[in-house]
C-alpha atoms as a PDB file:
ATOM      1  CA  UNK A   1       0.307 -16.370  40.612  1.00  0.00           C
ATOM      2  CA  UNK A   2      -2.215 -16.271  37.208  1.00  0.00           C
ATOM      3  CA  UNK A   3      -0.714 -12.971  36.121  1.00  0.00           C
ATOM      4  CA  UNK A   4      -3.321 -11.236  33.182  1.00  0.00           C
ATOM      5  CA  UNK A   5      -1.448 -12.312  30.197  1.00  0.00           C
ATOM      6  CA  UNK A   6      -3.735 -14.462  28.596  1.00  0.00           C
ATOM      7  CA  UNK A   7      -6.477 -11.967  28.773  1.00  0.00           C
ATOM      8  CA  UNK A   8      -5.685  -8.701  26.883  1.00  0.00           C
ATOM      9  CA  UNK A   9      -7.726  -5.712  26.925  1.00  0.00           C
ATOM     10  CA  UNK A  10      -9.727  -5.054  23.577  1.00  0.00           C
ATOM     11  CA  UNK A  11     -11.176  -1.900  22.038  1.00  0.00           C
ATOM     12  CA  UNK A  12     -14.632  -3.440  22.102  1.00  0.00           C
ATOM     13  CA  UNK A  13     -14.857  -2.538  18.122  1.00  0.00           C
ATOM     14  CA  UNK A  14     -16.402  -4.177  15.447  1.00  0.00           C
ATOM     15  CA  UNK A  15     -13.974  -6.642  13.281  1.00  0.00           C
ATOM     16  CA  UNK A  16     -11.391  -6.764  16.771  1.00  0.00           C
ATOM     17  CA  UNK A  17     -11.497 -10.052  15.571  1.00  0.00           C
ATOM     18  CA  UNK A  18      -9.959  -9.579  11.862  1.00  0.00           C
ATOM     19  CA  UNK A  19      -6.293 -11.566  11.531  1.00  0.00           C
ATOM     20  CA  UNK A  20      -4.622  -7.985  11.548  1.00  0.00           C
ATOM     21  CA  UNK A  21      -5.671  -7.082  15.063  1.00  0.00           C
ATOM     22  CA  UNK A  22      -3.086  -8.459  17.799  1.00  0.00           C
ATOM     23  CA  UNK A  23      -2.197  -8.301  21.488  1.00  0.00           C
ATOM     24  CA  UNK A  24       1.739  -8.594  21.440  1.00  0.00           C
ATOM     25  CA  UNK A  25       4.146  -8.688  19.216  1.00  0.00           C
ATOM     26  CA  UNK A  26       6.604 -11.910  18.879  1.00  0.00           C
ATOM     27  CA  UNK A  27       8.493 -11.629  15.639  1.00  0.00           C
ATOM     28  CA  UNK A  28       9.014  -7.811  14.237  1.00  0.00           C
ATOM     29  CA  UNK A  29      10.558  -9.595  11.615  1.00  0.00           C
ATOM     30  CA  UNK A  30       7.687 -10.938  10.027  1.00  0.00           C
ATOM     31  CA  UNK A  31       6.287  -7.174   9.528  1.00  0.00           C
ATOM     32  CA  UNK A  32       8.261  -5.660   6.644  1.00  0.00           C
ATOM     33  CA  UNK A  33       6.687  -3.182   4.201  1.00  0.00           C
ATOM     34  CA  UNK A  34       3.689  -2.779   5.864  1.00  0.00           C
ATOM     35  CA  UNK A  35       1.105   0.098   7.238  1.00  0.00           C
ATOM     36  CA  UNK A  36       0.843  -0.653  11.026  1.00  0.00           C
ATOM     37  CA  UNK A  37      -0.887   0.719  13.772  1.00  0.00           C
ATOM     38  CA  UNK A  38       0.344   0.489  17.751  1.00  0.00           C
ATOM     39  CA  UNK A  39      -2.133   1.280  20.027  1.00  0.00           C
ATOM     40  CA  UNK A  40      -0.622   2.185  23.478  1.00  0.00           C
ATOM     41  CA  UNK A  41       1.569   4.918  25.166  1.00  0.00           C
ATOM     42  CA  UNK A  42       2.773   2.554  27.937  1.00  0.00           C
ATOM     43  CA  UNK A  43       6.415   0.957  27.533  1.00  0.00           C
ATOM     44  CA  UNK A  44       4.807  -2.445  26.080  1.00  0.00           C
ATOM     45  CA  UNK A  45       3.042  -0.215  22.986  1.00  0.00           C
ATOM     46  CA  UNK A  46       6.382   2.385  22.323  1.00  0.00           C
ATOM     47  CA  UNK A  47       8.360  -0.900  22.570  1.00  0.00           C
ATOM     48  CA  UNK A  48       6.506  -3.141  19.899  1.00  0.00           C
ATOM     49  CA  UNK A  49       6.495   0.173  17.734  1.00  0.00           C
ATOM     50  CA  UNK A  50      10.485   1.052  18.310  1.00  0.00           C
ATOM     51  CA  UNK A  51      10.725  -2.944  16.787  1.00  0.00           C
ATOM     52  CA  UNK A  52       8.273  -2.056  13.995  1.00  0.00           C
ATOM     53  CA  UNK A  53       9.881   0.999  13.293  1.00  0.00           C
ATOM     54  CA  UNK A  54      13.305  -0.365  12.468  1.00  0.00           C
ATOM     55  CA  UNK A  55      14.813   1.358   9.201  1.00  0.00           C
ATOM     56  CA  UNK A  56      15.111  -2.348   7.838  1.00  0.00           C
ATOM     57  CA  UNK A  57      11.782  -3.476   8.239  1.00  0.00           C
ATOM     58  CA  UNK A  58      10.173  -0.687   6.081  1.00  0.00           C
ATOM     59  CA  UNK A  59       7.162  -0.313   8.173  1.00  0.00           C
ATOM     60  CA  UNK A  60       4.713   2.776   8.104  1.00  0.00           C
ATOM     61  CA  UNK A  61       4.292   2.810  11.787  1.00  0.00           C
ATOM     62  CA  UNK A  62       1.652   5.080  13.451  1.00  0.00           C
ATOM     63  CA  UNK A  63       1.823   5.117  17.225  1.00  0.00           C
ATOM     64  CA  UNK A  64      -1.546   6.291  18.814  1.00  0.00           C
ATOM     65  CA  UNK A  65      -1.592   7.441  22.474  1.00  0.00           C
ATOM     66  CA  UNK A  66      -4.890   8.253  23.692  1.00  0.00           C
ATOM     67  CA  UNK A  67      -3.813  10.938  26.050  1.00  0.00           C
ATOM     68  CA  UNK A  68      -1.464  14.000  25.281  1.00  0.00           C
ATOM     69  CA  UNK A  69       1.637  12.752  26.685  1.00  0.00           C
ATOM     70  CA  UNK A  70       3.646   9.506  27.700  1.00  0.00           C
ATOM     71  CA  UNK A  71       2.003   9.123  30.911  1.00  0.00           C
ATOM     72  CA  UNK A  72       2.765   4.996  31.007  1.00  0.00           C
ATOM     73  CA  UNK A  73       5.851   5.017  29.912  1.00  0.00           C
ATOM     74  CA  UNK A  74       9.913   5.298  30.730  1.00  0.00           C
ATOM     75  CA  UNK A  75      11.641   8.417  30.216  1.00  0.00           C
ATOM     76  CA  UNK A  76      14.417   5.670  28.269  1.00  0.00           C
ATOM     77  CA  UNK A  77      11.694   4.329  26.194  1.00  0.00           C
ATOM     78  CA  UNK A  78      10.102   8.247  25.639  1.00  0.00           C
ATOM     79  CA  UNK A  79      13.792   8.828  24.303  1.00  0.00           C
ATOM     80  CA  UNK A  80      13.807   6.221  21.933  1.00  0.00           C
ATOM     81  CA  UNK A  81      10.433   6.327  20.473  1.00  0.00           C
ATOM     82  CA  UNK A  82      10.855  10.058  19.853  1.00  0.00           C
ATOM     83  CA  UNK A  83      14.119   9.479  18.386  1.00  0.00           C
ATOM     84  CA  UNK A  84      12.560   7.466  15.923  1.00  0.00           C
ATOM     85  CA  UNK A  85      10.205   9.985  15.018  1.00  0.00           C
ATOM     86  CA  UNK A  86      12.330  12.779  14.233  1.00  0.00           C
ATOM     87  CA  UNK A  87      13.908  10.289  12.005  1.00  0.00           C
ATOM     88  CA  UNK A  88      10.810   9.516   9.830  1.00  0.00           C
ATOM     89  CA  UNK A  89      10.336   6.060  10.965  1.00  0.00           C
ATOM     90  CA  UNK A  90       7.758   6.582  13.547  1.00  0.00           C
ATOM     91  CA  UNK A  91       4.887   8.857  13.833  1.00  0.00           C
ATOM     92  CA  UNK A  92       3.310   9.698  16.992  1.00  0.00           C
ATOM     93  CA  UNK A  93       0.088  10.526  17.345  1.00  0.00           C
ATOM     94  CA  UNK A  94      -1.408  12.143  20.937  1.00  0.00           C
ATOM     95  CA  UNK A  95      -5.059  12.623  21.825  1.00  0.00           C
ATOM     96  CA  UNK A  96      -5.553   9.728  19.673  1.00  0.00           C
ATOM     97  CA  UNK A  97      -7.911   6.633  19.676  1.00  0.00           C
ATOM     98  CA  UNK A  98      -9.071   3.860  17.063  1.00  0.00           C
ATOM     99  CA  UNK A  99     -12.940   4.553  16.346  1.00  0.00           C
ATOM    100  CA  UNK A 100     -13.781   1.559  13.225  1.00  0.00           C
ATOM    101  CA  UNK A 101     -11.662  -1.219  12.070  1.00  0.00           C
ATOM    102  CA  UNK A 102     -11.667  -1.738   8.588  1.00  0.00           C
ATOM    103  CA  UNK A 103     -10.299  -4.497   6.153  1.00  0.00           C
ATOM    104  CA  UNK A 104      -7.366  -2.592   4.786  1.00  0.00           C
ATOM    105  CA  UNK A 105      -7.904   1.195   6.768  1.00  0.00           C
ATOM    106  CA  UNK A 106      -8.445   2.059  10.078  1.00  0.00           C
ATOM    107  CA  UNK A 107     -10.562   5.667  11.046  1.00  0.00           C
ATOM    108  CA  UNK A 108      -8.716   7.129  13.890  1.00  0.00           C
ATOM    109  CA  UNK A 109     -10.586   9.795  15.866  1.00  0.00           C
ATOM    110  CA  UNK A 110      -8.916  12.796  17.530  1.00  0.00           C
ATOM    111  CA  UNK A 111     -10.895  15.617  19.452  1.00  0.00           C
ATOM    112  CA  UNK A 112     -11.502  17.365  16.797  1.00  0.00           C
ATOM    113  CA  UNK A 113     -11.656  15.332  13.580  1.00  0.00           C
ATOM    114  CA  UNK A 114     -11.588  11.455  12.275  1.00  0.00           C
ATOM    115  CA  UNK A 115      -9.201  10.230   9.497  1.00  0.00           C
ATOM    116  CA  UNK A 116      -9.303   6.877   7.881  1.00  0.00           C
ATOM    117  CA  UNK A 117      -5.682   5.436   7.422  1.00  0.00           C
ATOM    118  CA  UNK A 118      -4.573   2.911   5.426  1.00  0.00           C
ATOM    119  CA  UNK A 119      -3.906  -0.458   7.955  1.00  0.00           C
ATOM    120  CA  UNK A 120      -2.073  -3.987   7.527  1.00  0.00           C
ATOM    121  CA  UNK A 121      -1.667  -4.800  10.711  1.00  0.00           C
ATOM    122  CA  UNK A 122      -3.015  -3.114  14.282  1.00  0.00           C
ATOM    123  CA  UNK A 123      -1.156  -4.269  17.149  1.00  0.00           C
ATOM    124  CA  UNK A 124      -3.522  -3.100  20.671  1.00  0.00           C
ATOM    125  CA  UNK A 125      -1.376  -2.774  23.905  1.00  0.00           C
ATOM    126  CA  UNK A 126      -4.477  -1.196  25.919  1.00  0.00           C
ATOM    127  CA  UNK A 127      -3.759  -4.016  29.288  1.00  0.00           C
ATOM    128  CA  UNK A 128      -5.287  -6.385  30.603  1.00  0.00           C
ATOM    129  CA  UNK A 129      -8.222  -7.770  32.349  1.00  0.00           C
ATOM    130  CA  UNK A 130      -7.890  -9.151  36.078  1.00  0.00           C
ATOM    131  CA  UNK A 131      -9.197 -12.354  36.588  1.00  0.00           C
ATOM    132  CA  UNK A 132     -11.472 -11.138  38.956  1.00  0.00           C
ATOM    133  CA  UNK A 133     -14.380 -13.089  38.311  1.00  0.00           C
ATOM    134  CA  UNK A 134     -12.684 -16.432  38.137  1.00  0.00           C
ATOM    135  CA  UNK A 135     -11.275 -15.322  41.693  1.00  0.00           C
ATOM    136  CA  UNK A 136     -14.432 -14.534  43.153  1.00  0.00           C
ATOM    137  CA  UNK A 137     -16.096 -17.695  42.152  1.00  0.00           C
ATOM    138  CA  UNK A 138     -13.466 -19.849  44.064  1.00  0.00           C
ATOM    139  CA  UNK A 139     -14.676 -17.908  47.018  1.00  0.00           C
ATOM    140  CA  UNK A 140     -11.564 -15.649  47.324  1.00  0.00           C
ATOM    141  CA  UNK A 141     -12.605 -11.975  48.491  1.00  0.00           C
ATOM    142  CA  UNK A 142     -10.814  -9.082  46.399  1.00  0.00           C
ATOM    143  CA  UNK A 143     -10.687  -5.642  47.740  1.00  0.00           C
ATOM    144  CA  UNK A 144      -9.696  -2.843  44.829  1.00  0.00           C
ATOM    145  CA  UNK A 145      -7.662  -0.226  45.765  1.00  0.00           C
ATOM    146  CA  UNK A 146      -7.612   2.904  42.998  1.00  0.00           C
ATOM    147  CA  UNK A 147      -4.405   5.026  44.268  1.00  0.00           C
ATOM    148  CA  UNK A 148      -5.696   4.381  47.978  1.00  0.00           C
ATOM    149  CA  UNK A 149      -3.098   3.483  51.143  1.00  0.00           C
ATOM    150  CA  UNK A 150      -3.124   0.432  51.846  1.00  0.00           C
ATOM    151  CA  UNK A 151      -4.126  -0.422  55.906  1.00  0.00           C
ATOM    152  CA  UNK A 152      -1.459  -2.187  57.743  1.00  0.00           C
END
């Protein structure tokens, strides 16, 4: 089994490939006092930014969700993150998505303006990409399914 983590599905942006952008998140610890972004409304995203958002840390923590509700994610998780929120420690932001990477900002774009945030670190929890190529070239056939029965 190859499993996708090693292959992490980017924003396709200009400067992805600053030190501030990540795919996971190891050590919350190492994040204190800092403006951070968490792109992702699945539970891996509201996780990493329920970890960020701890009181001791001291984090800024924006969550961005592209869609207009926790459509990804566990009603547990859903709990949690929006407990943070009303708390101060976490803001949530729906209908949400990254549009430039900058050096110490980000500009976020929402339907019906942008807004360029201050940004330490951006942590992107978008996926992953199959290794469907690599399959295919060792001669192994792959047939997608998108929400289809499967034939028995």
């Amino acid at each position: 089994c190859m499993g996708v983590r090693g292959s992490p599905r980017k924003l396709g942006l200009a400067n992805e490939d600053l030190p501030k952008v990540t795919y996971n998140l190891l050590d919350p610890e190492q994040y204190q006092q800092k403006e951070v972004c968490v792109v992702g409304g699945g539970n891996a995203g509201v996780e990493a930014a329920q970890y960020l958002g701890r009181e001791q840390y001291g984090n800024k923590v924006r969550l961005l969700v592209r869609g207009p509700v926790f459509d990804r994610c566990n009603e547990e998780n859903q709990r949690l993150i929006k407990e943070l929120e009303s708390k101060g420690l976490v803001k949530i932001q729906y209908n949400t998505s990254v549009k430039a990477i900058e050096k110490d900002s980000l500009v976020l774009k929402t339907a019906d303006r942008e807004e360029r945030v201050p940004n330490d670190f951006l942590f992107v929890f978008a996926g992953a990409e199959m290794p469907h190529k690599f399959l295919m070239s060792l001669g192994i056939q792959i047939d997608k399914k998108f929400g289809e029965a499967l034939k028995k």
